[in-house]
C-alpha atoms as a PDB file:
ATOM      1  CA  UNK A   1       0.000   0.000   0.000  1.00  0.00           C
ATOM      2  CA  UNK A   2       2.706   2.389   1.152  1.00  0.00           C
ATOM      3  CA  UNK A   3       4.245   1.487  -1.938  1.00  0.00           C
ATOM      4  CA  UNK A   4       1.545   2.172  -4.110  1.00  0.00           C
ATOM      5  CA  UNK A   5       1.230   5.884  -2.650  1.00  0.00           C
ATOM      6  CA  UNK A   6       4.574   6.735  -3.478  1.00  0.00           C
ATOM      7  CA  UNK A   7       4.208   5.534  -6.858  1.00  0.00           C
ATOM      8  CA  UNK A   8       1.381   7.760  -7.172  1.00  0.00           C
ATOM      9  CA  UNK A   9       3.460  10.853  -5.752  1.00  0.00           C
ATOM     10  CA  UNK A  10       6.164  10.014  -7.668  1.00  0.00           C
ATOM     11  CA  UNK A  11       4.202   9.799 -11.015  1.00  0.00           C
ATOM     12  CA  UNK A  12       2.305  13.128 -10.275  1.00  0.00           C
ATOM     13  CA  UNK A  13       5.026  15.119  -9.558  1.00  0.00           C
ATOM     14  CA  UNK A  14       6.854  13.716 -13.244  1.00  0.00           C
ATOM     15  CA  UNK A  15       3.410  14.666 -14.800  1.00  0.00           C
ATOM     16  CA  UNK A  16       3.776  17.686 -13.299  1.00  0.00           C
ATOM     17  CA  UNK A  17       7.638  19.006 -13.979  1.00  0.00           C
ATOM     18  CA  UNK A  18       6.857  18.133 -17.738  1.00  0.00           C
ATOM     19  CA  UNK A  19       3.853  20.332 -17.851  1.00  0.00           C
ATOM     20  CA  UNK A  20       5.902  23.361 -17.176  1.00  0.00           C
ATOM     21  CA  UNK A  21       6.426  25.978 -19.738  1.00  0.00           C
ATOM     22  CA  UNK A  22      10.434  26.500 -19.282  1.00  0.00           C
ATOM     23  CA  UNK A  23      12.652  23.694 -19.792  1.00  0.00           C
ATOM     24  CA  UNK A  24      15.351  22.774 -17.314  1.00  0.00           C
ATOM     25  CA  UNK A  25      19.228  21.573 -18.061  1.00  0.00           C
ATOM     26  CA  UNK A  26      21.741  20.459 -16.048  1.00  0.00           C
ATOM     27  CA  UNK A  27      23.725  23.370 -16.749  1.00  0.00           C
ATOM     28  CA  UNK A  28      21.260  25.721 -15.527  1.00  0.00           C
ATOM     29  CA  UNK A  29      19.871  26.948 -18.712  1.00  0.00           C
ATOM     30  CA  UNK A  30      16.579  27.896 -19.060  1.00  0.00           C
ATOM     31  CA  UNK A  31      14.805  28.308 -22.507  1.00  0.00           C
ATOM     32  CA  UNK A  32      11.042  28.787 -23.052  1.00  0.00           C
ATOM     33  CA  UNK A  33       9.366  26.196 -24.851  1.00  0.00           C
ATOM     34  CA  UNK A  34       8.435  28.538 -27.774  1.00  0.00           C
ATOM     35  CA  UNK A  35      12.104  29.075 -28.750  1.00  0.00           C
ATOM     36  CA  UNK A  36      13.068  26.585 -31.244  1.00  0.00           C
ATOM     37  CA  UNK A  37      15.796  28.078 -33.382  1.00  0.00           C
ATOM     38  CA  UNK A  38      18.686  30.786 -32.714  1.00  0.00           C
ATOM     39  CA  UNK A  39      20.778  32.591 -35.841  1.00  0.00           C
ATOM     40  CA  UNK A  40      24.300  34.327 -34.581  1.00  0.00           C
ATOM     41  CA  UNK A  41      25.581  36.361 -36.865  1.00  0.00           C
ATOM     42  CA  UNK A  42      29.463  37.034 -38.467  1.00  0.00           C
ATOM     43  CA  UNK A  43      31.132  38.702 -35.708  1.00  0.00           C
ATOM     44  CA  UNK A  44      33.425  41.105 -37.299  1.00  0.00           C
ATOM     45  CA  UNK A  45      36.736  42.292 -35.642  1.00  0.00           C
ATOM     46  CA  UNK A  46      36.850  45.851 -34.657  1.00  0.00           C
ATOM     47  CA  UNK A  47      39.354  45.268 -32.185  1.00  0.00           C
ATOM     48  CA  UNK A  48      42.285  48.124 -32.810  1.00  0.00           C
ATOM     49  CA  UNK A  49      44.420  45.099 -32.718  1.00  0.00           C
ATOM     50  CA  UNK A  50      43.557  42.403 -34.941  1.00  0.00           C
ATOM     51  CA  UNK A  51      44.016  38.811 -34.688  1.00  0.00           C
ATOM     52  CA  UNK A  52      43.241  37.024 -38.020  1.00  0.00           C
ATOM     53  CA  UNK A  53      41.203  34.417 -37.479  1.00  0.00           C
ATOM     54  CA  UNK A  54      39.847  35.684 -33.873  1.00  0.00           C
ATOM     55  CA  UNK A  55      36.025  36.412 -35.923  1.00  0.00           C
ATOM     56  CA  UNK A  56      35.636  33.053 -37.509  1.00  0.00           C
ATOM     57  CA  UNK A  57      36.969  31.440 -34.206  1.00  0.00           C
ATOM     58  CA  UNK A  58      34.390  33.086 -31.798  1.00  0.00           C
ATOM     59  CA  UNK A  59      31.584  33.525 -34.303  1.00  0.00           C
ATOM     60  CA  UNK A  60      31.801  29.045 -34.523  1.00  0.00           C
ATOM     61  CA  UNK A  61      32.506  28.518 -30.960  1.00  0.00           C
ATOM     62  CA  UNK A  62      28.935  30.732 -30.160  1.00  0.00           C
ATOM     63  CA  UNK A  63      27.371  28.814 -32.263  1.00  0.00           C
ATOM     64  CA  UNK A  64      28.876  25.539 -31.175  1.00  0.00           C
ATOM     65  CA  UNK A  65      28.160  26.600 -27.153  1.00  0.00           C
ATOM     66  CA  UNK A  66      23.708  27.151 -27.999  1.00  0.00           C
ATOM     67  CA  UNK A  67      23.688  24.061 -29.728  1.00  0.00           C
ATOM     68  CA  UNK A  68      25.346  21.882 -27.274  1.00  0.00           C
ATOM     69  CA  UNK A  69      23.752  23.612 -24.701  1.00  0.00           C
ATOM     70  CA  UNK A  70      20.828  23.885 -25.477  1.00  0.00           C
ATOM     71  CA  UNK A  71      17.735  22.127 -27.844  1.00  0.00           C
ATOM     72  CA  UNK A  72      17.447  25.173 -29.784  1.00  0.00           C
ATOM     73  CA  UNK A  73      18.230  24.602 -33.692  1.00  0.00           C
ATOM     74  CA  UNK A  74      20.745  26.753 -35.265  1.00  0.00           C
ATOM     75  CA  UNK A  75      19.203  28.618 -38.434  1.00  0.00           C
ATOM     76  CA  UNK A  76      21.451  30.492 -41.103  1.00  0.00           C
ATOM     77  CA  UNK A  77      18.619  33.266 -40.916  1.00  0.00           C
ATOM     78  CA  UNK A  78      15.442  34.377 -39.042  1.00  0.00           C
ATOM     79  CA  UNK A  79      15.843  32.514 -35.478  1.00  0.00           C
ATOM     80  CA  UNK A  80      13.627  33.004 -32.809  1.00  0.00           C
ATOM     81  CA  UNK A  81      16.417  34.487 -31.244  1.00  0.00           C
ATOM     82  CA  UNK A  82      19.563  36.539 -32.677  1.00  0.00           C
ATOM     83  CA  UNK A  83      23.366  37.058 -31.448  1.00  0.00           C
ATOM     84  CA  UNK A  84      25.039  39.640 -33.419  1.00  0.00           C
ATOM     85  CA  UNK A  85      27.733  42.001 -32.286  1.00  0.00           C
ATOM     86  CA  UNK A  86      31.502  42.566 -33.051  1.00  0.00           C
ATOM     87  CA  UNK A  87      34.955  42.061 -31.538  1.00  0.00           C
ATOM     88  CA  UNK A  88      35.867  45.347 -29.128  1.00  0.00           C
ATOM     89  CA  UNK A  89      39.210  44.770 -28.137  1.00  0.00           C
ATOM     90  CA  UNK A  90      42.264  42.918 -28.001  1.00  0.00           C
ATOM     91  CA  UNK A  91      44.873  43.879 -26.220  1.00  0.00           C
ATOM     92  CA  UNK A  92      48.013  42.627 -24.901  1.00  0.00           C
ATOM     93  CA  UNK A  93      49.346  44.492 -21.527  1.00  0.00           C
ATOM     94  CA  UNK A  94      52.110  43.778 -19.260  1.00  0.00           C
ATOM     95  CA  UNK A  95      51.365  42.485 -15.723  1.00  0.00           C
ATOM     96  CA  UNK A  96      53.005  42.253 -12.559  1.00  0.00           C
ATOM     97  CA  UNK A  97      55.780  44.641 -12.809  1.00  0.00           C
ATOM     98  CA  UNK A  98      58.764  43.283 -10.657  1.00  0.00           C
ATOM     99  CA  UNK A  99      61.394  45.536  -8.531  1.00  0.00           C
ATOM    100  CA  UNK A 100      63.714  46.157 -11.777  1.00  0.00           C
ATOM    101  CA  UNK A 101      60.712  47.429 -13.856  1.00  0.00           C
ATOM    102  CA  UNK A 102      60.010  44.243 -15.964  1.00  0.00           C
ATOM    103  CA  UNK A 103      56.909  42.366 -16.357  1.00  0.00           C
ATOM    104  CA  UNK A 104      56.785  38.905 -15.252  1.00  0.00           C
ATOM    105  CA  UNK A 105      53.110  38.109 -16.529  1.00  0.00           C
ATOM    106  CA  UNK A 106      51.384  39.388 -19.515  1.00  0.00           C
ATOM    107  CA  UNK A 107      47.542  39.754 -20.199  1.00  0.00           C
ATOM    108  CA  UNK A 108      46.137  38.889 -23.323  1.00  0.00           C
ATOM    109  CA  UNK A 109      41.730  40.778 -22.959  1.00  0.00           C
ATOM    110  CA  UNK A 110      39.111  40.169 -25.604  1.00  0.00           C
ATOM    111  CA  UNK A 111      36.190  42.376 -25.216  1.00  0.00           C
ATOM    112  CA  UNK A 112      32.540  41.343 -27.260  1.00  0.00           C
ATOM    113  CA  UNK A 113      29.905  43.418 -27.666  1.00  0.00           C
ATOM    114  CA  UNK A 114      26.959  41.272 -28.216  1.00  0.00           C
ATOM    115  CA  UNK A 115      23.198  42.291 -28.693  1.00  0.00           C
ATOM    116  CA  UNK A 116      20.963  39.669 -28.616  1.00  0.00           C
ATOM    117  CA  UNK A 117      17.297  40.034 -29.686  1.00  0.00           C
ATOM    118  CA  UNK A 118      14.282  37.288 -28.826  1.00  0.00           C
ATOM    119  CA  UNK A 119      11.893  38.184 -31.384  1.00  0.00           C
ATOM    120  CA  UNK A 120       8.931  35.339 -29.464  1.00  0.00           C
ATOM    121  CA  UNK A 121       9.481  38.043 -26.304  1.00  0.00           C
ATOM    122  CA  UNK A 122      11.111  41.502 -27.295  1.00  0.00           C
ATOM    123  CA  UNK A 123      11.017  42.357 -23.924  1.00  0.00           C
ATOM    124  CA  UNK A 124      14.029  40.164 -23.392  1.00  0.00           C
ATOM    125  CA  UNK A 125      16.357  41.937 -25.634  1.00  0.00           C
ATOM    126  CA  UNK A 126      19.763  43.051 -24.461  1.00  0.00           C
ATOM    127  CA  UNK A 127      22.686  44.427 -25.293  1.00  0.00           C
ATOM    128  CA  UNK A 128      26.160  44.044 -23.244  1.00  0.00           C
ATOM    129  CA  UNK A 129      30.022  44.228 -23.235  1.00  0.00           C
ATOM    130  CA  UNK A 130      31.049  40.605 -22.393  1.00  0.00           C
ATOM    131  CA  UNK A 131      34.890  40.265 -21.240  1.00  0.00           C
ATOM    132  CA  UNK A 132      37.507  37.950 -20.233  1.00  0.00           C
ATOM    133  CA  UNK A 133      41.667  37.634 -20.423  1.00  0.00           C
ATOM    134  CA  UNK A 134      44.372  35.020 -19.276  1.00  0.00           C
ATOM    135  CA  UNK A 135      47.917  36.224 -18.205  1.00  0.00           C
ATOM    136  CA  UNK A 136      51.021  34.123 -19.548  1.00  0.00           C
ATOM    137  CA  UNK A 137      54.946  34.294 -18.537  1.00  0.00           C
ATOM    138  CA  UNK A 138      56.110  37.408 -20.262  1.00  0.00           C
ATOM    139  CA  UNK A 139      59.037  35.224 -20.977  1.00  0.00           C
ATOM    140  CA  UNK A 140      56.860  33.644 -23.405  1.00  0.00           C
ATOM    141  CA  UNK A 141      56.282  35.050 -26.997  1.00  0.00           C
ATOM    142  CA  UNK A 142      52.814  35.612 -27.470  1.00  0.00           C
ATOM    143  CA  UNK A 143      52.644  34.039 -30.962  1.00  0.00           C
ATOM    144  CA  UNK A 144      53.639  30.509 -29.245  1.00  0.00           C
ATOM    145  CA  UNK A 145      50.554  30.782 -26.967  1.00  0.00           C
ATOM    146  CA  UNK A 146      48.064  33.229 -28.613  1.00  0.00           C
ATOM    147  CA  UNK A 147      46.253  30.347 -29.845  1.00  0.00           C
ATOM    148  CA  UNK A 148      45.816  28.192 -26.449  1.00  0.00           C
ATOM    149  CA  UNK A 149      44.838  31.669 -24.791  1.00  0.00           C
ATOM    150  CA  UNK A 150      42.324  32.897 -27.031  1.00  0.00           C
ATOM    151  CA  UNK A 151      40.482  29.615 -27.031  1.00  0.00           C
ATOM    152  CA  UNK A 152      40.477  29.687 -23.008  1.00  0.00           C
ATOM    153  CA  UNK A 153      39.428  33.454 -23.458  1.00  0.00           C
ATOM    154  CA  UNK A 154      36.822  32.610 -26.011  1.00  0.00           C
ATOM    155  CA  UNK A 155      35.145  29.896 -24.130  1.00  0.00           C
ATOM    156  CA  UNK A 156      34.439  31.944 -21.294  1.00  0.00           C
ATOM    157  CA  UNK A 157      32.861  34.930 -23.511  1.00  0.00           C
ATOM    158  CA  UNK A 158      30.270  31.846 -24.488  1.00  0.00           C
ATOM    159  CA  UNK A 159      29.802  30.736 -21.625  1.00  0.00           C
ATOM    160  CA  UNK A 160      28.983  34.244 -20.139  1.00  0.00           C
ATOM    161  CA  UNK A 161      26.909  35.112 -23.438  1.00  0.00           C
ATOM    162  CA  UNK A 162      25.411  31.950 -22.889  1.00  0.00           C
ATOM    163  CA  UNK A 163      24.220  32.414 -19.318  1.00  0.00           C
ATOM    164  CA  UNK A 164      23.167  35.614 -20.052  1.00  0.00           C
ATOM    165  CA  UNK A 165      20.412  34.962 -22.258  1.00  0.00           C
ATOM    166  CA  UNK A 166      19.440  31.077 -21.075  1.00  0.00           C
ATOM    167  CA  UNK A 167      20.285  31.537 -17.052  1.00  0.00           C
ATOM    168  CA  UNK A 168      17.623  33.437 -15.004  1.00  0.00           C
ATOM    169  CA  UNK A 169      20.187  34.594 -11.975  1.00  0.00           C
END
């Protein structure tokens, strides 16, 4: 009997969870079950230093992040929801200045600007700076770890971006 009641408590409570209108995933990301599709566009590099290959790299890895991330369905054009934006800044700035006036660490920044529009709910529409760095060994040359660093640098832009518009904190 007592095991019968539970049954019945655990089956109402499943009923109810999948009757709600946001869905739930592990990560924390919460997207209304009328979004279906997303569409980020080229982010161009406006950055007054330019690294190459830095647009392609963080326009992918955006898109790669929602669709891992998420159920939503990545559309070349007309998504529920947009990303679009461009690349701020890149900059690379000595760190830690020592007693003889040299740098031990180095700090490579990447700053996004990133507007994102929900055309289902308009009213969710934002627009923010979104940035992150990682310091290396000044006794490295920055073209032997520029690549390692930006991808660090660029996965945490996502995953900011990405909480942003899917976490309600």
């Amino acid at each position: 009997m007592m095991m019968m009641n539970k049954l019945w408590i655990y089956l109402a409570l499943i009923i109810g969870l999948s009757a709600c209108s946001v869905r739930l995933t592990l990560n924390g990301a919460s997207v209304p079950d009328n979004l279906k599709t997303f569409t980020v566009q080229y982010f161009e590099n406006r950055a007054p230093l330019i690294n190459p290959i830095l647009s392609q790299t963080f326009t992918e890895a955006l898109k790669d992040r929602i669709t891992n991330e998420s159920r939503l369905v990545l559309e070349s054009q007309n998504g529920d929801i947009d990303f679009s934006g461009e690349i701020t800044g890149y900059s690379i700035k000595p760190m830690a200045i020592q007693a003889d006036a040299i740098s031990a660490e180095t700090r490579l920044t990447v700053t996004v600007k990133v507007r994102y529009r929900n055309f289902k709910s308009p009213k969710d529409n934002w627009e923010s700076q979104f940035k992150a760095y990682e310091d290396y060994s000044s006794e490295q040359n920055i073209n032997d770890v520029e690549e390692e660093l930006v991808t660090l640098i660029v996965e945490q832009i996502t995953e900011d971006i990405f909480n942003k518009a899917f976490s309600d904190w």
